[in-house]
Protein backbone atom coordinates (compact mmCIF):
# COMPACT_ATOMS: atom_id res chain seq x y z
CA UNK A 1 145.01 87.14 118.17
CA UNK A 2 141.85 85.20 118.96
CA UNK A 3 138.70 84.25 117.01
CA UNK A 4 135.23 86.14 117.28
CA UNK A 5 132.20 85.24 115.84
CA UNK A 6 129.20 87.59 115.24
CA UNK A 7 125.72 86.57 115.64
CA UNK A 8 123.35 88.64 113.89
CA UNK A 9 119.88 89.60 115.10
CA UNK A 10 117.77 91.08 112.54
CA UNK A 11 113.99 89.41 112.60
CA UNK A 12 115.85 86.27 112.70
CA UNK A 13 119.20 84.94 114.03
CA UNK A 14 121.96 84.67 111.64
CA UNK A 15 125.00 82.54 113.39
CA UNK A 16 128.78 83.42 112.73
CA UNK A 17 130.28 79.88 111.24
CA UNK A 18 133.30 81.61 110.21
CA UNK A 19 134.49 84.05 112.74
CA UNK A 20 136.84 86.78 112.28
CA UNK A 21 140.90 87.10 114.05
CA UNK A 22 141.14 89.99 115.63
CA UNK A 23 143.54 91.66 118.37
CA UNK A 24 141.83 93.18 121.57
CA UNK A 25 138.65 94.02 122.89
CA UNK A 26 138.67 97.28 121.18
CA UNK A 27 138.46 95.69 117.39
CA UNK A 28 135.77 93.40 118.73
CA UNK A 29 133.71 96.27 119.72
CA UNK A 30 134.14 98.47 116.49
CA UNK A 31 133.71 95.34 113.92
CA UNK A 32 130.40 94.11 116.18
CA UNK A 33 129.48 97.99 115.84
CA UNK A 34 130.38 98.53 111.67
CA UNK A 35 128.24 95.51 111.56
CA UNK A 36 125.35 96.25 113.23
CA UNK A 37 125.52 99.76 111.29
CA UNK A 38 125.92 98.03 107.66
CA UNK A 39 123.08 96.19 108.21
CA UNK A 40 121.18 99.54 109.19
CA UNK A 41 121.85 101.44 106.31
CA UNK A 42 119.83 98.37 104.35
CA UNK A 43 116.99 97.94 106.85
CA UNK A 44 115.97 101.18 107.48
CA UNK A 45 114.96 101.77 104.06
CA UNK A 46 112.49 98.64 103.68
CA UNK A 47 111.20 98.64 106.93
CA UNK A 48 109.56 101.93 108.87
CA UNK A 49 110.39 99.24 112.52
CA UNK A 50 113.40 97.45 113.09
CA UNK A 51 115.13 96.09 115.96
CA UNK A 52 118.84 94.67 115.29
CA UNK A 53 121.79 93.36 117.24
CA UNK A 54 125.52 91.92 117.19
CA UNK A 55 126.75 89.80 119.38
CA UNK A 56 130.72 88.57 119.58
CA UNK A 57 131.55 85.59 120.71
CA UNK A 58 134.64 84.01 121.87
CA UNK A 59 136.36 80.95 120.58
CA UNK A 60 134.40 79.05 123.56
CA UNK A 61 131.15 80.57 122.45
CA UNK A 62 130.61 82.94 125.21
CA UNK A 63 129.05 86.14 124.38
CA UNK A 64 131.61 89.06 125.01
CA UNK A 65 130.05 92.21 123.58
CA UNK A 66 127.24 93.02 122.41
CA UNK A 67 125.29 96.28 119.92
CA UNK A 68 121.55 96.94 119.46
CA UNK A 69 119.93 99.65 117.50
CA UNK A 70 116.38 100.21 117.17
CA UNK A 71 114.75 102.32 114.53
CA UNK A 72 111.36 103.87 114.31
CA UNK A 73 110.45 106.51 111.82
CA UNK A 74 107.39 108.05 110.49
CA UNK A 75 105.48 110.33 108.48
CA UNK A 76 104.19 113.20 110.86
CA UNK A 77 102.20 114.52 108.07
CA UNK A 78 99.52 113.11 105.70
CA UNK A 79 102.18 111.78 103.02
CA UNK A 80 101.71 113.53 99.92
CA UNK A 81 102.96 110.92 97.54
């Protein structure tokens, strides 16, 4: 098993101190990817823009993998409320 940080972009960088064990590139990929999608379900509903990212890094800090989502959304009609 090896160590993996992951760096979160979200309107600011958030650094992995900690890291996280993990066995193959496969489990790097899904945790950087249940990240980034946690974070979504809270962004999305306090921001109508949003731009986010993971990165994993290796024990030597070299970025290994990385997930972005971007999210627009919009009323398409006057907005009755």
């Amino acid at each position: 098993m090896s160590r993996y940080f992951f760096d979160v972009e979200n309107g600011g960088l958030t650094v992995d101190e900690e890291g996280t064990e993990l066995d193959g590139d496969e489990a790097v990929a899904s945790l950087a990817m249940r990240t980034l999608l946690d974070i979504a379900r809270f962004e999305v509903l306090a921001h109508d823009e949003r731009q986010m990212s993971v990165t994993a890094r290796d024990e030597a800090g070299m970025p290994v993998y990385r997930t972005e989502l971007s999210v627009r959304a919009a009323w398409l009609l006057a907005h009755p409320g």
